[in-house]
C-alpha atoms as a PDB file:
ATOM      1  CA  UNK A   1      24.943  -6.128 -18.818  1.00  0.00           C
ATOM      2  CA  UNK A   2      23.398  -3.399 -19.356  1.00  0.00           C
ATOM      3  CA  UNK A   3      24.776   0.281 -19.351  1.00  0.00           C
ATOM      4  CA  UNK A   4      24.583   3.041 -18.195  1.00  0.00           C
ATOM      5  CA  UNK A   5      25.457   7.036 -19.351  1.00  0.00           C
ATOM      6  CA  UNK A   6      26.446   9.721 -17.319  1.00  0.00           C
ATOM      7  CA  UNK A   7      23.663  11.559 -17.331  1.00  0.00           C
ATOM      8  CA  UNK A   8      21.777   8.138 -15.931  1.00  0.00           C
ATOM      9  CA  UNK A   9      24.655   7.574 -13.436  1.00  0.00           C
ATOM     10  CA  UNK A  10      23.771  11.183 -11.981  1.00  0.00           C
ATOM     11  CA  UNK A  11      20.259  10.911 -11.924  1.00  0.00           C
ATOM     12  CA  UNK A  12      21.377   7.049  -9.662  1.00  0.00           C
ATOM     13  CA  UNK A  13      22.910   9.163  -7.312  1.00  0.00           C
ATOM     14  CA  UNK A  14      20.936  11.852  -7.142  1.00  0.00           C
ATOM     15  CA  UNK A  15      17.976  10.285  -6.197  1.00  0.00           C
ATOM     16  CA  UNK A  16      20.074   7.789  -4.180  1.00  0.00           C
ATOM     17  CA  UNK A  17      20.578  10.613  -2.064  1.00  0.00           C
ATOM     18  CA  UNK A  18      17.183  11.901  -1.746  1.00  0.00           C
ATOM     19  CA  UNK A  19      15.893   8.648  -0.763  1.00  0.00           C
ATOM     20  CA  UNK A  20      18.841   8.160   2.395  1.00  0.00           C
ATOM     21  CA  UNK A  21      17.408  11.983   3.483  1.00  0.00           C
ATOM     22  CA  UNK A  22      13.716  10.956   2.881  1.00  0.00           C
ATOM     23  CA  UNK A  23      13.700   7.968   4.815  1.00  0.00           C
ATOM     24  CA  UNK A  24      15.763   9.679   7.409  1.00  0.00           C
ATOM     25  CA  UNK A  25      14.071  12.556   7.979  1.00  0.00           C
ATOM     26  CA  UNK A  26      10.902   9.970   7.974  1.00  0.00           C
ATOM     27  CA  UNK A  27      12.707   7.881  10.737  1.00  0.00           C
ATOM     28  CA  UNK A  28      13.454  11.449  12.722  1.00  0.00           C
ATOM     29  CA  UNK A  29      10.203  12.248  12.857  1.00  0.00           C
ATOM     30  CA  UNK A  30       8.652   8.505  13.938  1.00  0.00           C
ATOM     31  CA  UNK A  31      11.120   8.289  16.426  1.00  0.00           C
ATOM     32  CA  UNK A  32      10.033  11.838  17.555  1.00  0.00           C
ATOM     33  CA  UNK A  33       6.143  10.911  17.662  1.00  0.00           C
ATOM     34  CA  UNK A  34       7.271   7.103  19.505  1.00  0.00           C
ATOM     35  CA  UNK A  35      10.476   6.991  21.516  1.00  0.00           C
ATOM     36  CA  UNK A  36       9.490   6.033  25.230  1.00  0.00           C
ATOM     37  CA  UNK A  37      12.768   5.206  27.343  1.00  0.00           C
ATOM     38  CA  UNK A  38      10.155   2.346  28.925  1.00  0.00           C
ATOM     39  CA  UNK A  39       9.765   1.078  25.499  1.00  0.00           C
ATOM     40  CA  UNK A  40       6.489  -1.308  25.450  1.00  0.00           C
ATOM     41  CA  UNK A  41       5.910  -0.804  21.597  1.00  0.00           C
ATOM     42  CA  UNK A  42       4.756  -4.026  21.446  1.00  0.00           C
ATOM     43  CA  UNK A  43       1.950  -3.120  23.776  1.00  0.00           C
ATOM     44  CA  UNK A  44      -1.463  -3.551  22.431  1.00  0.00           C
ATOM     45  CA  UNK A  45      -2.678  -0.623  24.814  1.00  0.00           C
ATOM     46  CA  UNK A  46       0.049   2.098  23.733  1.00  0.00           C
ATOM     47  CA  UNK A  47       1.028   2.873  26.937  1.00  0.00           C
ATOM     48  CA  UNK A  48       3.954   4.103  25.308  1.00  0.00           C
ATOM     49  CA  UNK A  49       2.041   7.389  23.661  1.00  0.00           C
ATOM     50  CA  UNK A  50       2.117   8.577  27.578  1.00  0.00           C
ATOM     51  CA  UNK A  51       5.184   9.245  27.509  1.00  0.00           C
ATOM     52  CA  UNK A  52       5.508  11.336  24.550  1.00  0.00           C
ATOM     53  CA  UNK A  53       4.302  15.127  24.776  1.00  0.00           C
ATOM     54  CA  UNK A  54       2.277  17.191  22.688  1.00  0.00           C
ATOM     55  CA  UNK A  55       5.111  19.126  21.299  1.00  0.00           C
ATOM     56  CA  UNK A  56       6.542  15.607  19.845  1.00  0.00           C
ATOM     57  CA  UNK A  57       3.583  14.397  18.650  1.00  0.00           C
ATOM     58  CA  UNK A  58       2.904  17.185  16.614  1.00  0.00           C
ATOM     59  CA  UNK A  59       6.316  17.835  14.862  1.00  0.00           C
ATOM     60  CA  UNK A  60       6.861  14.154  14.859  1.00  0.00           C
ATOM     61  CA  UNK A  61       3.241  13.448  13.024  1.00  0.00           C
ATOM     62  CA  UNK A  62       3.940  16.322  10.488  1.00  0.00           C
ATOM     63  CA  UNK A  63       7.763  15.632   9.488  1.00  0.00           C
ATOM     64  CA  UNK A  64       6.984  12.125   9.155  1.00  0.00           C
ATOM     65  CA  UNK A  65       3.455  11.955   6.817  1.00  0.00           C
ATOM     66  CA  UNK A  66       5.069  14.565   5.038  1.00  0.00           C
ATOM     67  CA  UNK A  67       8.898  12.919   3.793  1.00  0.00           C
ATOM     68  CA  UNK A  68       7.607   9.241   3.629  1.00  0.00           C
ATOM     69  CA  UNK A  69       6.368  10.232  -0.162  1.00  0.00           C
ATOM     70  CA  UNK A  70      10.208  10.724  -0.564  1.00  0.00           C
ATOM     71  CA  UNK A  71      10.517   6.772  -0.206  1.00  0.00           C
ATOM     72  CA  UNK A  72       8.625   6.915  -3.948  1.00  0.00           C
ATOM     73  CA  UNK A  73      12.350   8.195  -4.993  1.00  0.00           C
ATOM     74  CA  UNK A  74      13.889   5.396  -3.509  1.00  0.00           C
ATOM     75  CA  UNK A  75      12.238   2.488  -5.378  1.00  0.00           C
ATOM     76  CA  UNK A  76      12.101   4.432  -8.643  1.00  0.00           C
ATOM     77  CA  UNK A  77      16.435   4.508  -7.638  1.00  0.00           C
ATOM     78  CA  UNK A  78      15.940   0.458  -7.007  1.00  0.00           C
ATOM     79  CA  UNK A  79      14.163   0.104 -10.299  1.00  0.00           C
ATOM     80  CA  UNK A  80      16.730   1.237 -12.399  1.00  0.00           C
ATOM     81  CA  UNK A  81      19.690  -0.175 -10.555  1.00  0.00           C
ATOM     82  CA  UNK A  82      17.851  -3.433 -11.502  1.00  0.00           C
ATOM     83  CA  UNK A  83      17.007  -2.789 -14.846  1.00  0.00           C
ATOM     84  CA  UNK A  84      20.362  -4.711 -16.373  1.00  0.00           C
ATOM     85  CA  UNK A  85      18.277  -7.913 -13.986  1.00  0.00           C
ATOM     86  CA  UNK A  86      15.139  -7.408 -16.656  1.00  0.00           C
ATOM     87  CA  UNK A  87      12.376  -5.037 -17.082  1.00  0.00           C
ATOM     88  CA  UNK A  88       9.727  -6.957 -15.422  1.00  0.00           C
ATOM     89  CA  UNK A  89      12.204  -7.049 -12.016  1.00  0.00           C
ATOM     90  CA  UNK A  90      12.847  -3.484 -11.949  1.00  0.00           C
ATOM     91  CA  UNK A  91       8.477  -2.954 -12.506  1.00  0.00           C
ATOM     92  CA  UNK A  92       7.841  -5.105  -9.757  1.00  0.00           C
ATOM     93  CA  UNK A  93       9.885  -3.824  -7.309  1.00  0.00           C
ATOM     94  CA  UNK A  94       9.015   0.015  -8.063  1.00  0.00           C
ATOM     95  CA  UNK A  95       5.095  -1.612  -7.856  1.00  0.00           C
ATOM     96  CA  UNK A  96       5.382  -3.320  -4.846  1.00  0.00           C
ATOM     97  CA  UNK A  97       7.740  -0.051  -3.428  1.00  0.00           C
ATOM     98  CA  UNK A  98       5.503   2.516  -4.237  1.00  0.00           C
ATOM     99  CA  UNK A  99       2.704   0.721  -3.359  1.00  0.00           C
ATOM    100  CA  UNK A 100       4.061  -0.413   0.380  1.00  0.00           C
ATOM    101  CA  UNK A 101       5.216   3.137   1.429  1.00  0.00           C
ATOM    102  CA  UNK A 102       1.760   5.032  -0.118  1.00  0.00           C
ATOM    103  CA  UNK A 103       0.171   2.581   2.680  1.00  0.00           C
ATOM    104  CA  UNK A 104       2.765   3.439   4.566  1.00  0.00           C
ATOM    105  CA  UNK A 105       2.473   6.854   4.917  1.00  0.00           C
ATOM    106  CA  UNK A 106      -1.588   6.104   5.513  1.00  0.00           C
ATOM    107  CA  UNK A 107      -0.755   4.313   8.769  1.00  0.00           C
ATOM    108  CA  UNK A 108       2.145   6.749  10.078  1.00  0.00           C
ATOM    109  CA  UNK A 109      -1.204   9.241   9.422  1.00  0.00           C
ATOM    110  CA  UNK A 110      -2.841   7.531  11.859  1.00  0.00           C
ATOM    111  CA  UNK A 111      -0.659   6.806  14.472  1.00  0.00           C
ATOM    112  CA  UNK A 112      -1.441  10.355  16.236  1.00  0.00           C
ATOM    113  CA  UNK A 113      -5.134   9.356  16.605  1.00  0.00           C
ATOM    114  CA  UNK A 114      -3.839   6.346  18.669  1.00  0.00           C
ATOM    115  CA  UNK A 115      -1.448   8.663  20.600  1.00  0.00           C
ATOM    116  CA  UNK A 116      -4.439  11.396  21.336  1.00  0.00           C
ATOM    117  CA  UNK A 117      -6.931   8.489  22.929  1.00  0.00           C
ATOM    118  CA  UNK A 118      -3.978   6.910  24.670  1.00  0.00           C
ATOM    119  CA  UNK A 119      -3.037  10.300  26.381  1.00  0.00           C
ATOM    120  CA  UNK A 120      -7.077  11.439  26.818  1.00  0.00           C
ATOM    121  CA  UNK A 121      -8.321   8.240  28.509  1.00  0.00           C
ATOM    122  CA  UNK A 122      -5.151   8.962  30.842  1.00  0.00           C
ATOM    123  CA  UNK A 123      -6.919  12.166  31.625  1.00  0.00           C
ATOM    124  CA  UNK A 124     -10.299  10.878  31.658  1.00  0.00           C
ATOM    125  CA  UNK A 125     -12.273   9.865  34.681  1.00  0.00           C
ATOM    126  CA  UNK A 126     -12.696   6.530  35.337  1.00  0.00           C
ATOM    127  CA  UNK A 127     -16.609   6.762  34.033  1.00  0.00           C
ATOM    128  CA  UNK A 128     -15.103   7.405  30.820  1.00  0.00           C
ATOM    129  CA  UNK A 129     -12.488   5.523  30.471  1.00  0.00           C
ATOM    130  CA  UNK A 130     -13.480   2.201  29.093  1.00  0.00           C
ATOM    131  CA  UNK A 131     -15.309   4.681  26.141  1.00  0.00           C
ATOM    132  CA  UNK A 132     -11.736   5.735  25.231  1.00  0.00           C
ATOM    133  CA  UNK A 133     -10.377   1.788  25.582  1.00  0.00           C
ATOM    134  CA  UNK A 134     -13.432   1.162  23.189  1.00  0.00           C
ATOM    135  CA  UNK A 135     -12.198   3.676  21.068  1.00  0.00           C
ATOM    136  CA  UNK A 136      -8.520   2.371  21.395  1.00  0.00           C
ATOM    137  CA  UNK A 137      -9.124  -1.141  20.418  1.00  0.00           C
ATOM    138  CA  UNK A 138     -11.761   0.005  17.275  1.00  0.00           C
ATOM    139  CA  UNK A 139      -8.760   2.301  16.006  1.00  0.00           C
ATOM    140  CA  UNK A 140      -5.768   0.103  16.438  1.00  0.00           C
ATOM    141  CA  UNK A 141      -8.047  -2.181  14.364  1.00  0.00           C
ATOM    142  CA  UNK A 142      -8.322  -0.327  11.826  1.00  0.00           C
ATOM    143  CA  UNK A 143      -4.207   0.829  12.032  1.00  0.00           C
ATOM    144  CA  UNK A 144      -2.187  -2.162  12.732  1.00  0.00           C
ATOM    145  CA  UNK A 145      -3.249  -4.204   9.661  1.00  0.00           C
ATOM    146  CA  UNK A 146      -2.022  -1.701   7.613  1.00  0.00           C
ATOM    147  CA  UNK A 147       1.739  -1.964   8.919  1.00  0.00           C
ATOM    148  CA  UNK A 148       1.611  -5.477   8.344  1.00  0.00           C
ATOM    149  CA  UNK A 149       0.632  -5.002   4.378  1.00  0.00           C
ATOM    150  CA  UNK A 150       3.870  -2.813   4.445  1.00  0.00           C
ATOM    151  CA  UNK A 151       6.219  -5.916   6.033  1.00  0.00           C
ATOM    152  CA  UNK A 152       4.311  -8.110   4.022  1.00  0.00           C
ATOM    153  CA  UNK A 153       5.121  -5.411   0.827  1.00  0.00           C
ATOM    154  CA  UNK A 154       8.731  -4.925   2.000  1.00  0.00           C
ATOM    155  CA  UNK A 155       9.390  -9.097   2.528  1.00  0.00           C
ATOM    156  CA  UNK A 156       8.368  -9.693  -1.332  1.00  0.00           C
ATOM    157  CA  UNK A 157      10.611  -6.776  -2.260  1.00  0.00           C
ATOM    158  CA  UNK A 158      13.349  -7.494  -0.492  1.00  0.00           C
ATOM    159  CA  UNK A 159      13.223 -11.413  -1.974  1.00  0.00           C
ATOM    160  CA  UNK A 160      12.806  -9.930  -5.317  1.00  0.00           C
ATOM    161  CA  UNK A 161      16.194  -7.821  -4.459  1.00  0.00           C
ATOM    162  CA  UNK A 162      17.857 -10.764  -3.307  1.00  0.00           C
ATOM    163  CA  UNK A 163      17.067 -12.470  -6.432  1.00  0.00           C
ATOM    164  CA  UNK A 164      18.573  -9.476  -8.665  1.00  0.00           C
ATOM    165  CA  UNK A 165      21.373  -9.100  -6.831  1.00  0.00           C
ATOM    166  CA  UNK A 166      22.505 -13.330  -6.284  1.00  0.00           C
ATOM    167  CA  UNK A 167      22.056 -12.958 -10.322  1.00  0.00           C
ATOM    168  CA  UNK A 168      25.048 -11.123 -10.456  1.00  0.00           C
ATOM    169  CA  UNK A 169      23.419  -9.046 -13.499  1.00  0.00           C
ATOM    170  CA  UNK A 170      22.330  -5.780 -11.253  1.00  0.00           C
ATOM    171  CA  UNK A 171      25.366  -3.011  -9.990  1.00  0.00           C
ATOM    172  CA  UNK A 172      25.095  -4.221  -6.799  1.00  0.00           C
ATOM    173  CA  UNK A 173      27.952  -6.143  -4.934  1.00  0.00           C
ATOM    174  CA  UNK A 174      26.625 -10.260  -4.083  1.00  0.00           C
ATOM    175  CA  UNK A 175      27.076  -9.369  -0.064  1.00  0.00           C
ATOM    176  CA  UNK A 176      24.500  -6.579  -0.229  1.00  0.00           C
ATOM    177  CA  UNK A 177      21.942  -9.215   0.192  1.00  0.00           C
ATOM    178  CA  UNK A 178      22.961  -8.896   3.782  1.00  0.00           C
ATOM    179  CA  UNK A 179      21.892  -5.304   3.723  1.00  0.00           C
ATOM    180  CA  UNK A 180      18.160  -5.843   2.416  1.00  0.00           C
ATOM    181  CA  UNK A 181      15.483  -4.150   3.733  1.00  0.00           C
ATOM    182  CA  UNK A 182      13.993  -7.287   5.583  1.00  0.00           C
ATOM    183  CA  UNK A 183      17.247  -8.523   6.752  1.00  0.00           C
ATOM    184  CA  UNK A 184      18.072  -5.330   8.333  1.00  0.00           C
ATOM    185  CA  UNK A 185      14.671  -4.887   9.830  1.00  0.00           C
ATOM    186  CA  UNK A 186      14.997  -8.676  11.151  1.00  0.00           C
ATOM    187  CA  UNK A 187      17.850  -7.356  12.585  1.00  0.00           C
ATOM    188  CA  UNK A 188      16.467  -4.374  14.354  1.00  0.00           C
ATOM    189  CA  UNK A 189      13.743  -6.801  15.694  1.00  0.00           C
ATOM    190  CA  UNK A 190      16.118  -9.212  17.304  1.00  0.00           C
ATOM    191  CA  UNK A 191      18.245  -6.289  18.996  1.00  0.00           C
ATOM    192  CA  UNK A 192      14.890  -5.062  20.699  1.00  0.00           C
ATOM    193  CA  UNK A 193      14.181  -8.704  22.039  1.00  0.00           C
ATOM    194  CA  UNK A 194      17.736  -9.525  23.200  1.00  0.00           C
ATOM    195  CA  UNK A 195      19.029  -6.121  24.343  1.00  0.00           C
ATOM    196  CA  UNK A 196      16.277  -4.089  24.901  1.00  0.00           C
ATOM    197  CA  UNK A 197      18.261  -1.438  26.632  1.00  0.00           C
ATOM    198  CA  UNK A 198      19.734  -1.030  23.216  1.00  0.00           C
ATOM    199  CA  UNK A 199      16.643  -1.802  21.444  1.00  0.00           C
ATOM    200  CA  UNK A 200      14.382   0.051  22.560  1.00  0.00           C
ATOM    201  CA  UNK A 201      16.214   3.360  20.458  1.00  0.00           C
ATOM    202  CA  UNK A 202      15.562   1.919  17.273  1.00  0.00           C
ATOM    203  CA  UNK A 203      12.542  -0.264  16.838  1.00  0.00           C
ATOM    204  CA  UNK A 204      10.071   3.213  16.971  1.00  0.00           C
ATOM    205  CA  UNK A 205      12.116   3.881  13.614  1.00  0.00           C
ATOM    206  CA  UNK A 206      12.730   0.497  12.409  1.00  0.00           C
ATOM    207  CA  UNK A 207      11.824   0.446   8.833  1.00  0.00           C
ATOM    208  CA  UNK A 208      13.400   3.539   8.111  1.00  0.00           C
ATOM    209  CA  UNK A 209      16.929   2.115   9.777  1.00  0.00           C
ATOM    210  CA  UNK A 210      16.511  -0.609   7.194  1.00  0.00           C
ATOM    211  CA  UNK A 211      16.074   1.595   4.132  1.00  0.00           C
ATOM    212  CA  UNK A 212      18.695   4.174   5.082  1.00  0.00           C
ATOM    213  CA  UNK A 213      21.330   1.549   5.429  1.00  0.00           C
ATOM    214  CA  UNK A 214      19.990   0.299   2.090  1.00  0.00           C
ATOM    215  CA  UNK A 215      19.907   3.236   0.228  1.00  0.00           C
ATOM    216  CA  UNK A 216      23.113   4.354   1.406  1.00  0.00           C
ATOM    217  CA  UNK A 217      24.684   1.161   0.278  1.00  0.00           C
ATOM    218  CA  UNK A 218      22.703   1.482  -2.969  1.00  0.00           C
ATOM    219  CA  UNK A 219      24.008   4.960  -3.551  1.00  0.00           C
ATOM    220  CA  UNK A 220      27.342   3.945  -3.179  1.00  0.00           C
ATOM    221  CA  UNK A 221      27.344   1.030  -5.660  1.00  0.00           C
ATOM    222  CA  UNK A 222      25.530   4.045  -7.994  1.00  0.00           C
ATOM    223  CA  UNK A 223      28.695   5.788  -7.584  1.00  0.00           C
ATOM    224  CA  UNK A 224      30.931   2.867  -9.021  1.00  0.00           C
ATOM    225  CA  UNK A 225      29.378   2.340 -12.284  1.00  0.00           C
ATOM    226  CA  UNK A 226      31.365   2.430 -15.005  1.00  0.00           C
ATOM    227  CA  UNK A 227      29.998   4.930 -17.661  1.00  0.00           C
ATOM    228  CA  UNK A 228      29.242   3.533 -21.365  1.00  0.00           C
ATOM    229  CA  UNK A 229      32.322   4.732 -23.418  1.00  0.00           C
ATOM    230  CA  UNK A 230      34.417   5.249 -20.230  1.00  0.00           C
END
């Protein structure tokens, strides 16, 4: 296997720990920007954005856009837990990574345009209205596609993950494959269809639960690698 110095076992944890507050701090602010005690996220008309006020929106847009780039720490902190796996393991899943949250933080952009027609067509009067449901339906068209490249992005990571980590080659523990980002967001999924009461407090944040619980665990196996020479 290959190992690691000290210096490298810092740097693990160090950047372990800026990717848990990245994605956090992301996840604080989408909740912010989405939570509706109604829930309805699955809505295709966003009723949800009605019941989220201007104040939210706006700290909730800005704290978001502005720590998803933090995620780019998190998969360079994959990349090299999986570089004992092989080099062209720990490239892909930085490539795919970097790639899925850049497009990431392009559709968390735009969720506040969906959230401003939502809330004007609300106020509108009724001549105007199907103008802003025109608008609506050309936006989300242009916004939804883009979360499903990042699930798409995430699912081929997360397999890649599982492969590195079954291998038994990689820091991390077998039973973390449990902990993947894909199996955690499957989880968060299921909770909102079966217990929605429950639910409905963590699907606006979703991805972000399932990359704080991963980076967290990933952190910790960081913190149990035994140092070359040690």
């Amino acid at each position: 296997m290959l190992e690691y110095d000290a210096q490298q076992r810092r740097m693990l944890i160090v950047s372990g720990i800026v990717a848990i507050v990245g994605a956090l701090i992301t996840g604080i602010g989408e909740f912010t920007f989405q939570f509706s005690p109604r829930g309805g996220y699955e809505g295709s008309e966003y009723l949800y954005f009605l019941d989220v006020s201007p104040a939210r929106l706006t700290w909730g847009h800005f704290i978001s856009v502005l720590a998803a780039p933090l995620y780019l720490v998190g998969y360079w902190h994959i990349a090299q837990m999986l570089r004992p796996v092989g080099r062209w393991l720990s490239t892909a899943v930085f490539g795919f990574g970097v790639y899925a949250f850049v497009i990431g933080d392009v559709w968390l952009g735009g969720r506040v345009n969906l959230a401003l027609t939502v809330q004007a067509r609300e106020a509108a009067s009724d001549a105007v209205k199907p103008l802003f449901s025109t608008l609506l339906v050309e936006l989300s068209a242009h916004n939804e596609p883009l979360i499903n490249v990042v699930r798409v992005l995430v699912l081929i990571v997360s397999l890649l993950l599982i492969y590195g980590i079954v291998s038994g080659r990689s820091p991390y523990p077998r039973w973390l494959v449990a902990f993947t980002p894909i199996v955690v967001l499957i989880a968060v999924f299921l909770l909102y269809a079966m217990a929605p009461v429950l639910g409905v407090y963590v699907l606006p944040a979703a991805m972000n639960i399932a990359h704080v619980v991963f980076f967290a665990f990933s952190t910790w196996a960081a913190t149990k690698i035994q140092v070359a020479g040690q």
